[in-house]
PDB file of N, CA and C in Angstrom:
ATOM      1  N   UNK A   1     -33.596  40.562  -2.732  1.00  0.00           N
ATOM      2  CA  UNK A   1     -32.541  39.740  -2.218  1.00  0.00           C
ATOM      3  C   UNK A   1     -31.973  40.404  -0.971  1.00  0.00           C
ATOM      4  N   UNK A   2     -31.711  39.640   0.418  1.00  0.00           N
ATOM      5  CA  UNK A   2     -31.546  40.036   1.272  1.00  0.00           C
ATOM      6  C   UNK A   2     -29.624  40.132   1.403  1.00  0.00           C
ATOM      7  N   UNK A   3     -28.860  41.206   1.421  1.00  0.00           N
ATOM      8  CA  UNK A   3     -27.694  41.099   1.481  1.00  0.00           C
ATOM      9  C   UNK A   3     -27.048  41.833   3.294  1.00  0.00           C
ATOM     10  N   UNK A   4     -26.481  40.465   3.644  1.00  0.00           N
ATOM     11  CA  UNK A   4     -25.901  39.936   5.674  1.00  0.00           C
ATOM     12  C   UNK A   4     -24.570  41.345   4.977  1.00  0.00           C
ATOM     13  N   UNK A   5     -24.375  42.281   5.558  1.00  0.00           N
ATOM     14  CA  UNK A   5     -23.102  42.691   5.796  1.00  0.00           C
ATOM     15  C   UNK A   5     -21.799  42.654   7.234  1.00  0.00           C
ATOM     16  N   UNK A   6     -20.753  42.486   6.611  1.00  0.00           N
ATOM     17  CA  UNK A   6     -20.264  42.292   7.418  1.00  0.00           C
ATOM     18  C   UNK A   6     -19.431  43.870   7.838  1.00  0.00           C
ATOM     19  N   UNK A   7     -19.570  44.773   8.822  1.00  0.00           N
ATOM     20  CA  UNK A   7     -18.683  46.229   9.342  1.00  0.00           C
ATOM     21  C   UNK A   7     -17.734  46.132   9.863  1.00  0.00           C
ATOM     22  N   UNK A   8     -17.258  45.129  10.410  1.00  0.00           N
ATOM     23  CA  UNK A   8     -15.749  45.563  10.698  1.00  0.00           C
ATOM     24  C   UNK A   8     -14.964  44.868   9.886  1.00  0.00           C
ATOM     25  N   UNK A   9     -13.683  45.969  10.192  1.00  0.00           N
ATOM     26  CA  UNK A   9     -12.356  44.901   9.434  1.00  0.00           C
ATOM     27  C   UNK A   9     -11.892  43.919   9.898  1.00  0.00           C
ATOM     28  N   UNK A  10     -11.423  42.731   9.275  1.00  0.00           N
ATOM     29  CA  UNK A  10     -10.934  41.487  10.023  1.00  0.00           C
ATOM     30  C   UNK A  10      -9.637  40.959   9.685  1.00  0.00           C
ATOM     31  N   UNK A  11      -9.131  41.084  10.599  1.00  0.00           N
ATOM     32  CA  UNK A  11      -7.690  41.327  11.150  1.00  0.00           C
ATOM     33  C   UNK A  11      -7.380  39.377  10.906  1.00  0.00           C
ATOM     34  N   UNK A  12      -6.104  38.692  10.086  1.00  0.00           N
ATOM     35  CA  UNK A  12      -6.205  37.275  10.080  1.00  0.00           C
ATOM     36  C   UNK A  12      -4.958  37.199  10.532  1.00  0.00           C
ATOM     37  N   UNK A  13      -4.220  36.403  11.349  1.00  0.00           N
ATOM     38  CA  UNK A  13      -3.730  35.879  11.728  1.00  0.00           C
ATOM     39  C   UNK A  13      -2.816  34.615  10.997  1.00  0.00           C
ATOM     40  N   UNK A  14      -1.130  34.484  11.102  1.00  0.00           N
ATOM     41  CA  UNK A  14      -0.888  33.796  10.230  1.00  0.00           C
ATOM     42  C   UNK A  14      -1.262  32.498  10.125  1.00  0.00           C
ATOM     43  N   UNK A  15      -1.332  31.638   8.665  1.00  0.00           N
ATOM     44  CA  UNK A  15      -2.507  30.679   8.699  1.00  0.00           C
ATOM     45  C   UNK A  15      -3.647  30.249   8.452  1.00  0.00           C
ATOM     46  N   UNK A  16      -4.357  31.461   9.276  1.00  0.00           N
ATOM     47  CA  UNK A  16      -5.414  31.190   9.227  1.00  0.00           C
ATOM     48  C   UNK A  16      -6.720  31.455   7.931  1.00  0.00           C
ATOM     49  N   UNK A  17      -7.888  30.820   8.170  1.00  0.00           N
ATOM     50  CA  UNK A  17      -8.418  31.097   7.159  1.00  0.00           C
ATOM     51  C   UNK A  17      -9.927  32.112   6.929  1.00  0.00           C
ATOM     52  N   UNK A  18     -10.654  32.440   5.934  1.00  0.00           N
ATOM     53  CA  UNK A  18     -11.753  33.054   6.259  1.00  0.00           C
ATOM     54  C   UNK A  18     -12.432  32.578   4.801  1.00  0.00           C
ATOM     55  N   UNK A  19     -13.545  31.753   5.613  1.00  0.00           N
ATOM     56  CA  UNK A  19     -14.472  31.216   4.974  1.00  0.00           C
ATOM     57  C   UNK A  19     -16.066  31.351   4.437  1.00  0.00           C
ATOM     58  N   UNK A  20     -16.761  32.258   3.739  1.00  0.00           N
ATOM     59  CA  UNK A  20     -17.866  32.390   3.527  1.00  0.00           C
ATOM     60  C   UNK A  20     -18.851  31.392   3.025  1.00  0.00           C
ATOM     61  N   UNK A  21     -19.498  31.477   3.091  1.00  0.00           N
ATOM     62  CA  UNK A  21     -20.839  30.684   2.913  1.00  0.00           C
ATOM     63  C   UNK A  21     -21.108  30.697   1.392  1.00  0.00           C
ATOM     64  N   UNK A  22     -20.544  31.230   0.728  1.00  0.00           N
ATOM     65  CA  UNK A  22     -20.720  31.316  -0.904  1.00  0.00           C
ATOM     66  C   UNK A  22     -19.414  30.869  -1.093  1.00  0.00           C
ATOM     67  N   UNK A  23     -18.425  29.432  -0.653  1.00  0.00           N
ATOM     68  CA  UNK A  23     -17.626  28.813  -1.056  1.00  0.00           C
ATOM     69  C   UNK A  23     -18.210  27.539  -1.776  1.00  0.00           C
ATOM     70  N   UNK A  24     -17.922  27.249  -3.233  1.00  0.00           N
ATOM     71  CA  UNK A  24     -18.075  26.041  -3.480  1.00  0.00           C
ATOM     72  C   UNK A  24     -18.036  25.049  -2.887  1.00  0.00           C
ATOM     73  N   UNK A  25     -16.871  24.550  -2.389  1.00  0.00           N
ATOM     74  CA  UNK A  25     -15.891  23.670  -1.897  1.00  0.00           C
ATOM     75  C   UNK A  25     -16.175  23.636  -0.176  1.00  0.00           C
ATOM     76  N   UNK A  26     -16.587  22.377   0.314  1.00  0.00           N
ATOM     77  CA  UNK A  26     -17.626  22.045   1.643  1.00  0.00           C
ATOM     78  C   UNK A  26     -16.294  22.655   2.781  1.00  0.00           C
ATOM     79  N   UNK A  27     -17.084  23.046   4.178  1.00  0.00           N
ATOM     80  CA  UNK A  27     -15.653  23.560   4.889  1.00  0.00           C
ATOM     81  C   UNK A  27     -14.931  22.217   5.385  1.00  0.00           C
ATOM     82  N   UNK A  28     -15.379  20.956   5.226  1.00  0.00           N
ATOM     83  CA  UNK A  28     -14.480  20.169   5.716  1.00  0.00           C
ATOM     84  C   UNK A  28     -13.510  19.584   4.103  1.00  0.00           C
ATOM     85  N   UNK A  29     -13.653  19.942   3.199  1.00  0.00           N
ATOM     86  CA  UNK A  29     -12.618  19.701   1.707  1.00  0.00           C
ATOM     87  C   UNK A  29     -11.806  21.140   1.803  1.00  0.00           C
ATOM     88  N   UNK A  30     -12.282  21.944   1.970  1.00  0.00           N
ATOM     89  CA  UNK A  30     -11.218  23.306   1.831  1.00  0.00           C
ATOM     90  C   UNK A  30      -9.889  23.400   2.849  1.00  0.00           C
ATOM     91  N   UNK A  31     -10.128  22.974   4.276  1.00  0.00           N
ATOM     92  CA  UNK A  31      -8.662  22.821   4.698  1.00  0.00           C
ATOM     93  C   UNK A  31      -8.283  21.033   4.244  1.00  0.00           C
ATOM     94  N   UNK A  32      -9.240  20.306   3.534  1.00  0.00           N
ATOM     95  CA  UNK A  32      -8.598  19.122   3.627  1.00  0.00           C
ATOM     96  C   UNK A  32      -8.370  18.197   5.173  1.00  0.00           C
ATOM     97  N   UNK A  33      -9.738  18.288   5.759  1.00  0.00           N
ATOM     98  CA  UNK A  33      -9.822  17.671   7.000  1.00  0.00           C
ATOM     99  C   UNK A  33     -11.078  16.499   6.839  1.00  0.00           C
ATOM    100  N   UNK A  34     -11.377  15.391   7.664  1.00  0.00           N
ATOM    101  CA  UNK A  34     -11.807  14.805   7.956  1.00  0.00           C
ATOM    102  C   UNK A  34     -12.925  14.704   9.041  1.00  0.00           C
ATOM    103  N   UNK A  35     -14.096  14.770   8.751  1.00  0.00           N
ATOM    104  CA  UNK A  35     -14.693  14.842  10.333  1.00  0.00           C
ATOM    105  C   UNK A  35     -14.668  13.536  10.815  1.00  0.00           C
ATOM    106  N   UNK A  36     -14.909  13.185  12.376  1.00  0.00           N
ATOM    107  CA  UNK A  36     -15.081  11.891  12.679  1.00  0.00           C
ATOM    108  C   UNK A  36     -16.584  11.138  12.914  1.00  0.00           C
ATOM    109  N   UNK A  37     -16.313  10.315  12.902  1.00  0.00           N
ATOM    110  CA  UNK A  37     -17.615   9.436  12.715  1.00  0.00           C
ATOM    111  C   UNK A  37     -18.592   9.674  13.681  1.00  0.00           C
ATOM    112  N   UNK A  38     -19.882  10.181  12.984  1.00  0.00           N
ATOM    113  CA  UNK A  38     -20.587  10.548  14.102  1.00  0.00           C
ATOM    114  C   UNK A  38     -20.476  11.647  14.814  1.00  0.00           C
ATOM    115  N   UNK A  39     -19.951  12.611  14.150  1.00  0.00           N
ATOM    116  CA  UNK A  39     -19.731  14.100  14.874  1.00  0.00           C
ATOM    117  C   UNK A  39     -20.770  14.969  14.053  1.00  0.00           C
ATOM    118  N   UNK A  40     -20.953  15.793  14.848  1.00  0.00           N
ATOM    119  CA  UNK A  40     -22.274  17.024  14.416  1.00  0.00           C
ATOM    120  C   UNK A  40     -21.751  17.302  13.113  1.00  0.00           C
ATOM    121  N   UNK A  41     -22.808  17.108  12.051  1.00  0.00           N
ATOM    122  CA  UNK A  41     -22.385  18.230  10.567  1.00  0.00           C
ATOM    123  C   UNK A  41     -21.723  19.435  10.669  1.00  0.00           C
ATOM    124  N   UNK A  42     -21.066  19.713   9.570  1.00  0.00           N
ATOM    125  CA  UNK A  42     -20.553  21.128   9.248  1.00  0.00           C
ATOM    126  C   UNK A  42     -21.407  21.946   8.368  1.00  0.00           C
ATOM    127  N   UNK A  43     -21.518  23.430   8.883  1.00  0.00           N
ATOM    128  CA  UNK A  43     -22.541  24.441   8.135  1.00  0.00           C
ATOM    129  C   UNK A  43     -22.180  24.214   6.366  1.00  0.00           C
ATOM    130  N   UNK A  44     -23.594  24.197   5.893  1.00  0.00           N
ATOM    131  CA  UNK A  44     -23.124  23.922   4.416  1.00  0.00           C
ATOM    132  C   UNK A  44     -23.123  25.185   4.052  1.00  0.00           C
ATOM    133  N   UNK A  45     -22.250  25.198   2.591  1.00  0.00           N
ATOM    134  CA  UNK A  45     -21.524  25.942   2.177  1.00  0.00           C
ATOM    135  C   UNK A  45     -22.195  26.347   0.728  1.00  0.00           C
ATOM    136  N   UNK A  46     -21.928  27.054  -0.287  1.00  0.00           N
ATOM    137  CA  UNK A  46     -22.654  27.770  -1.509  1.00  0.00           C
ATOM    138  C   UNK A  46     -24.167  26.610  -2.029  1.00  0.00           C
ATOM    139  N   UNK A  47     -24.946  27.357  -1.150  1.00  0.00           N
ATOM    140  CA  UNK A  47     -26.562  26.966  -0.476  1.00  0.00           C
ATOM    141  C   UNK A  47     -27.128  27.545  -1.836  1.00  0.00           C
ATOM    142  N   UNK A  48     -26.582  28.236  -2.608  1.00  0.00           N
ATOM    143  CA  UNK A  48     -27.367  28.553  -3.728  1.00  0.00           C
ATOM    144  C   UNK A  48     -28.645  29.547  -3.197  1.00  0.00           C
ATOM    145  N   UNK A  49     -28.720  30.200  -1.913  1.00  0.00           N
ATOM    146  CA  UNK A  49     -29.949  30.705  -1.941  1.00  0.00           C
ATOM    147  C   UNK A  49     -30.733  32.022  -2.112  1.00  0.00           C
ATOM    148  N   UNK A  50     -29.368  32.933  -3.152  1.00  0.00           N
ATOM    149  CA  UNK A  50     -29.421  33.978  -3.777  1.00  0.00           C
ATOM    150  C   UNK A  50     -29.148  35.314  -2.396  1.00  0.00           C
ATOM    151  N   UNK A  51     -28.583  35.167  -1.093  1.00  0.00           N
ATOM    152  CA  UNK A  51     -27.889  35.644  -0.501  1.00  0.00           C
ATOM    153  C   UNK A  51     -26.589  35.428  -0.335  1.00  0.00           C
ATOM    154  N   UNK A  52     -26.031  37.139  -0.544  1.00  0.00           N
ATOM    155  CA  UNK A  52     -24.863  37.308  -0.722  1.00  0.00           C
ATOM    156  C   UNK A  52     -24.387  37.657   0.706  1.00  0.00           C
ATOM    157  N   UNK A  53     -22.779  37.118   0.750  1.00  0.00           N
ATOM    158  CA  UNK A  53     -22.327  38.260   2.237  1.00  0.00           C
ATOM    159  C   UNK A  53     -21.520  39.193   1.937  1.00  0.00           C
ATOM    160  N   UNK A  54     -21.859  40.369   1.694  1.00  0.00           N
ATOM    161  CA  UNK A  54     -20.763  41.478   1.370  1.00  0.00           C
ATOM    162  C   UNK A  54     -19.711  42.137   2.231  1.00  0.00           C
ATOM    163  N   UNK A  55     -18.852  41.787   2.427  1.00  0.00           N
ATOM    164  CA  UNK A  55     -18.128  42.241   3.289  1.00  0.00           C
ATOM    165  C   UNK A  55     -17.828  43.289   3.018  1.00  0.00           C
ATOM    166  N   UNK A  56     -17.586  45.004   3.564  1.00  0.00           N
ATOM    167  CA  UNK A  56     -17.429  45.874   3.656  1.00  0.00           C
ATOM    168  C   UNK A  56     -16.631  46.246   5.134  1.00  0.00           C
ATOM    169  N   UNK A  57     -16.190  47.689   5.053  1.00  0.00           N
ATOM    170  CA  UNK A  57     -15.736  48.398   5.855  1.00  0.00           C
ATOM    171  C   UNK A  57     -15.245  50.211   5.914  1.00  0.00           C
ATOM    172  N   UNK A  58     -15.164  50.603   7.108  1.00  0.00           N
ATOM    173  CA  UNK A  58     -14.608  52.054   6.669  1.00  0.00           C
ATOM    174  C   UNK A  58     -13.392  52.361   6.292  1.00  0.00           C
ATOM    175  N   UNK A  59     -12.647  51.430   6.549  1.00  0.00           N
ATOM    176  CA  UNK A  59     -11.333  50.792   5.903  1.00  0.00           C
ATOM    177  C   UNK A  59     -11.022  49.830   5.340  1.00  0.00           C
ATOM    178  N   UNK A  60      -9.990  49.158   5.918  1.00  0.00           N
ATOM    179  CA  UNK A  60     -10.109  48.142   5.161  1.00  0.00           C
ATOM    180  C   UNK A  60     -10.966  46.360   5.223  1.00  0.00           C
ATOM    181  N   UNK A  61     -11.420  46.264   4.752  1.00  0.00           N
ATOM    182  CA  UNK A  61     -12.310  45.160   4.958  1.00  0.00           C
ATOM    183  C   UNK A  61     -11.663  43.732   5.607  1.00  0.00           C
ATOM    184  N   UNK A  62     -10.179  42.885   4.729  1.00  0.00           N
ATOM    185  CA  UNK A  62      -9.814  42.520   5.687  1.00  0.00           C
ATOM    186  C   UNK A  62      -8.413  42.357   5.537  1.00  0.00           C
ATOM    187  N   UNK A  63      -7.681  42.426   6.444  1.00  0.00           N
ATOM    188  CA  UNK A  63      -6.166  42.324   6.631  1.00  0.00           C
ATOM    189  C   UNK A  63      -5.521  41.265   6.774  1.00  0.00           C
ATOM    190  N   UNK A  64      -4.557  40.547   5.847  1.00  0.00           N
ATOM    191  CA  UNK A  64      -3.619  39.652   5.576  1.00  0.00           C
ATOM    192  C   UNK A  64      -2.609  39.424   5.821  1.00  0.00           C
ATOM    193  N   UNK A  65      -1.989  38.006   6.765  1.00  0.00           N
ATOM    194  CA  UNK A  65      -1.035  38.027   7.210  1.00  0.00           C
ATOM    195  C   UNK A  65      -0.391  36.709   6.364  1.00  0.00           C
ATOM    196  N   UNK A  66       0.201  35.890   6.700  1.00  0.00           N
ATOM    197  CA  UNK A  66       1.119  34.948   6.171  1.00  0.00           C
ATOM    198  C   UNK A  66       0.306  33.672   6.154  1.00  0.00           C
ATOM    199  N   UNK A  67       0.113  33.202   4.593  1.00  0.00           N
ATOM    200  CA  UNK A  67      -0.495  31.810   4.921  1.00  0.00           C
ATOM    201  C   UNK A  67      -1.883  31.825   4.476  1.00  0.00           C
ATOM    202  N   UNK A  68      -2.716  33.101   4.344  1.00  0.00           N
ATOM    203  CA  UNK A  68      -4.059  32.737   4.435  1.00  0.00           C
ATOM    204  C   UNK A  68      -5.035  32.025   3.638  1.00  0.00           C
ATOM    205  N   UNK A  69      -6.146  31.875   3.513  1.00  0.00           N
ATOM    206  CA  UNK A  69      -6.710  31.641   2.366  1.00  0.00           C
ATOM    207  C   UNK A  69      -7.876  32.073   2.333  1.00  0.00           C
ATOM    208  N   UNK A  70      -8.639  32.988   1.489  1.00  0.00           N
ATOM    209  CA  UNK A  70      -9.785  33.213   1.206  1.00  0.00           C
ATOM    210  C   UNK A  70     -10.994  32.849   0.344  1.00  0.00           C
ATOM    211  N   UNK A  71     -12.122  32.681   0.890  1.00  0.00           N
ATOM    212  CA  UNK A  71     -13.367  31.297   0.088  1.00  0.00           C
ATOM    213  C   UNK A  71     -14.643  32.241   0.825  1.00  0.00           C
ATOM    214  N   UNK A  72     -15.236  32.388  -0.927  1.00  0.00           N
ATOM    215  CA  UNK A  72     -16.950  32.575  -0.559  1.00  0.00           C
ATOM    216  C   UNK A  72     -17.560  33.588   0.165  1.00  0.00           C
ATOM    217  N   UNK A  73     -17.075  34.620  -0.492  1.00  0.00           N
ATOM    218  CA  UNK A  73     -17.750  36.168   0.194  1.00  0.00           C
ATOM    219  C   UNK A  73     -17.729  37.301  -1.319  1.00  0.00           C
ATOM    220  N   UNK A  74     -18.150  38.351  -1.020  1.00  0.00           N
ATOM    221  CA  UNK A  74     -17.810  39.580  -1.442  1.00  0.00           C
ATOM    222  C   UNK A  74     -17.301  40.388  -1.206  1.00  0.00           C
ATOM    223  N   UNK A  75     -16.675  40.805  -1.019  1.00  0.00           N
ATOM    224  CA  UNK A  75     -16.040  42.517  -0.818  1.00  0.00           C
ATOM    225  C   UNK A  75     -16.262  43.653  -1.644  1.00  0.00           C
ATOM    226  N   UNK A  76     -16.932  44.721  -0.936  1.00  0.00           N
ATOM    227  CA  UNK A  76     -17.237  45.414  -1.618  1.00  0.00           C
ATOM    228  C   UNK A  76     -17.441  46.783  -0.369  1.00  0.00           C
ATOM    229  N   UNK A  77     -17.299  48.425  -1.430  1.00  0.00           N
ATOM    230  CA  UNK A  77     -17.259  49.447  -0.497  1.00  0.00           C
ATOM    231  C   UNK A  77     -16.470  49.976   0.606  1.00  0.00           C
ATOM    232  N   UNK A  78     -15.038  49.202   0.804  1.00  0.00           N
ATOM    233  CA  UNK A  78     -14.155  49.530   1.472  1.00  0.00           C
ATOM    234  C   UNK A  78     -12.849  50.562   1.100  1.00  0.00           C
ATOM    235  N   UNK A  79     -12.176  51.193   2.074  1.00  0.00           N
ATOM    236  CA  UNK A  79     -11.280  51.590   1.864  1.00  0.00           C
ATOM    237  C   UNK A  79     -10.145  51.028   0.665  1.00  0.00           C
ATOM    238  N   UNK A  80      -9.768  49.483   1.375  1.00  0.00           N
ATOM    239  CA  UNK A  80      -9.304  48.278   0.349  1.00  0.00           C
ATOM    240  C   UNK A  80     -10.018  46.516   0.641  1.00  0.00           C
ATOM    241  N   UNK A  81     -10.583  46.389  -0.423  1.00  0.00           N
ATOM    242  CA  UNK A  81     -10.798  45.057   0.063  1.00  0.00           C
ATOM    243  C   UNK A  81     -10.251  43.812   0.766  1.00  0.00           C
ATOM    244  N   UNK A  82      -9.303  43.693   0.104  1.00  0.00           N
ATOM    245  CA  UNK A  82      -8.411  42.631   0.736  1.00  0.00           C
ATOM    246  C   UNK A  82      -6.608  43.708   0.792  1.00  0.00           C
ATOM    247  N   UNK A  83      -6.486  43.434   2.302  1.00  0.00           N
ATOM    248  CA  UNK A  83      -5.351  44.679   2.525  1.00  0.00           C
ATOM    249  C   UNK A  83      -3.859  43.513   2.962  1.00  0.00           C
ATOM    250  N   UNK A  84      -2.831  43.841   2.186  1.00  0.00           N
ATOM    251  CA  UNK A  84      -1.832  43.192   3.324  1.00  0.00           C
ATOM    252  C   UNK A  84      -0.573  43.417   2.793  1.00  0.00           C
ATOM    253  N   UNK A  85       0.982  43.338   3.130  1.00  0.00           N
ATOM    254  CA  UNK A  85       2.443  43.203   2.546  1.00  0.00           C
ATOM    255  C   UNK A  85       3.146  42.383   3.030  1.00  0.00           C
ATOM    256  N   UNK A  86       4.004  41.782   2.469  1.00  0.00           N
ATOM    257  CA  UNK A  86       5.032  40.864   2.695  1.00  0.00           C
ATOM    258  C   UNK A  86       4.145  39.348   3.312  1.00  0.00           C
ATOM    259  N   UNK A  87       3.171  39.192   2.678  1.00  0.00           N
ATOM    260  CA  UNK A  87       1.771  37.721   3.494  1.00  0.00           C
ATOM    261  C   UNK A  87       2.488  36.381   2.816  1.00  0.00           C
ATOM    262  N   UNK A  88       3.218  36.053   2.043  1.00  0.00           N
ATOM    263  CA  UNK A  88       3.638  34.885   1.372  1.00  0.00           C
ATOM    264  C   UNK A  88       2.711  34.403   0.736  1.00  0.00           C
ATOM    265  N   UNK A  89       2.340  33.599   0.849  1.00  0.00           N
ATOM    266  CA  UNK A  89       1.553  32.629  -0.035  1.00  0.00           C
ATOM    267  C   UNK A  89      -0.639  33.291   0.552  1.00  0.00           C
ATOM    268  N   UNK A  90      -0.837  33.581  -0.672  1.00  0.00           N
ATOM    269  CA  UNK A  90      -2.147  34.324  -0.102  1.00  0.00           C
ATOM    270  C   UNK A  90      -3.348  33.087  -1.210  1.00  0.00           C
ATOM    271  N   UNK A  91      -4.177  32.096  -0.975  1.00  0.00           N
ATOM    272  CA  UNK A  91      -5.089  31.397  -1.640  1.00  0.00           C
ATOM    273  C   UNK A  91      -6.093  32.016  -1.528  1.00  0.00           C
ATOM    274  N   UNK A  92      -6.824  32.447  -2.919  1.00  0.00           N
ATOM    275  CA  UNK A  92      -8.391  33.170  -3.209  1.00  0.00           C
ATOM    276  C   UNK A  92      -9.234  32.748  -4.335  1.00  0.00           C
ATOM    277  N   UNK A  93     -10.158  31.947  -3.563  1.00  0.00           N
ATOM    278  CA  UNK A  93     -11.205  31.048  -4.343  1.00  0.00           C
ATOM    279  C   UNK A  93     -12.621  31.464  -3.871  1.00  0.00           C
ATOM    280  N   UNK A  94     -13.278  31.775  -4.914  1.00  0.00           N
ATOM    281  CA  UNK A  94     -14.785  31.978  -4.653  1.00  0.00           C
ATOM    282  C   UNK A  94     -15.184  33.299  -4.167  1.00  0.00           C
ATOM    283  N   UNK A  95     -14.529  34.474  -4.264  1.00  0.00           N
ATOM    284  CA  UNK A  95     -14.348  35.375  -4.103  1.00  0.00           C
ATOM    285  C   UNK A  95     -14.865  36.689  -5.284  1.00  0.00           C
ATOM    286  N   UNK A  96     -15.424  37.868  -5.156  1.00  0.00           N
ATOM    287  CA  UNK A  96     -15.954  38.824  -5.974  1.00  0.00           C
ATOM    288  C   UNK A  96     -15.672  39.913  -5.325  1.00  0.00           C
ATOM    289  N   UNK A  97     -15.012  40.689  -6.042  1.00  0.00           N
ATOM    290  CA  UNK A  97     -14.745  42.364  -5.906  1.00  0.00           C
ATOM    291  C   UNK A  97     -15.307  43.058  -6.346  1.00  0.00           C
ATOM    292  N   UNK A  98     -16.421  43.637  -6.025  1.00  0.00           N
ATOM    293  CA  UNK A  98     -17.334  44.358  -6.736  1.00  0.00           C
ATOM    294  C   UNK A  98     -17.662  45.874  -6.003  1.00  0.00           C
ATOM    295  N   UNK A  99     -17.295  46.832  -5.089  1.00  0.00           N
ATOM    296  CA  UNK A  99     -17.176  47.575  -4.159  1.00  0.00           C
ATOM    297  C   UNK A  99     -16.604  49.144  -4.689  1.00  0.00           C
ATOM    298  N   UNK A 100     -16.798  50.254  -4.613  1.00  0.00           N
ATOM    299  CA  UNK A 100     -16.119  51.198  -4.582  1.00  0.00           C
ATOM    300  C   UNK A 100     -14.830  51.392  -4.077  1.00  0.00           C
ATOM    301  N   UNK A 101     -14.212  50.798  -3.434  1.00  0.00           N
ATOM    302  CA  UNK A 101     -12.727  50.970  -3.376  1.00  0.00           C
ATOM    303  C   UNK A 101     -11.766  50.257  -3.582  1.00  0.00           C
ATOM    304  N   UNK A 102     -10.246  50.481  -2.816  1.00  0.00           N
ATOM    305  CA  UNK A 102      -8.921  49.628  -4.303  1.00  0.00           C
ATOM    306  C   UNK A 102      -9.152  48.273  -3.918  1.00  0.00           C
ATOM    307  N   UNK A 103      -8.750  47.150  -4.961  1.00  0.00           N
ATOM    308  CA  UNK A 103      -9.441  46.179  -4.772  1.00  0.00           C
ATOM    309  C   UNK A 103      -7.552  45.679  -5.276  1.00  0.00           C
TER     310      UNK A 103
END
């Protein structure tokens, strides 16, 4: 099984979201948007095709600000997987902690 890593940490912004490819839920149902008629497809989403994306880092893998939501990855082998304080409302679906560090 071929496992995509991801090396740096990723810094989110309030709001915003971070979406992996091992999300159930299609990327146009997860923010609850609409595409319009006749617009290019959206990348499909948990493809079932026994690749994982492990997100890793030498720190922390990724950093949380206000708002976010997280879908369809791994974390694993970081300093901390998912890092953040005072973020409010934090959504985490489809998600696995499986990594050597605090999770």
């Amino acid at each position: 099984m071929k496992v995509p890593r991801l090396h740096r940490a990723v810094t989110l912004l309030n709001g915003q979201r971070f979406i992996g490819q091992d999300a159930t839920a299609s990327l146009s149902a997860s923010p609850g948007i609409t595409t319009p008629t006749y617009s290019d497809p959206l990348p499909a989403t948990n493809s079932g095709n026994a690749i994982i994306v492990n997100i890793t880092s030498v720190s922390n893998s990724i950093n949380v600000a206000s708002g976010n939501t997280l879908r369809g990855f791994t974390g694993g082998n970081s300093v901390t997987d998912i890092n953040g304080t005072s973020f409010g409302t934090l959504t985490i679906a489809d998600v696995t902690l499986n990594g050597t560090g605090q999770r």
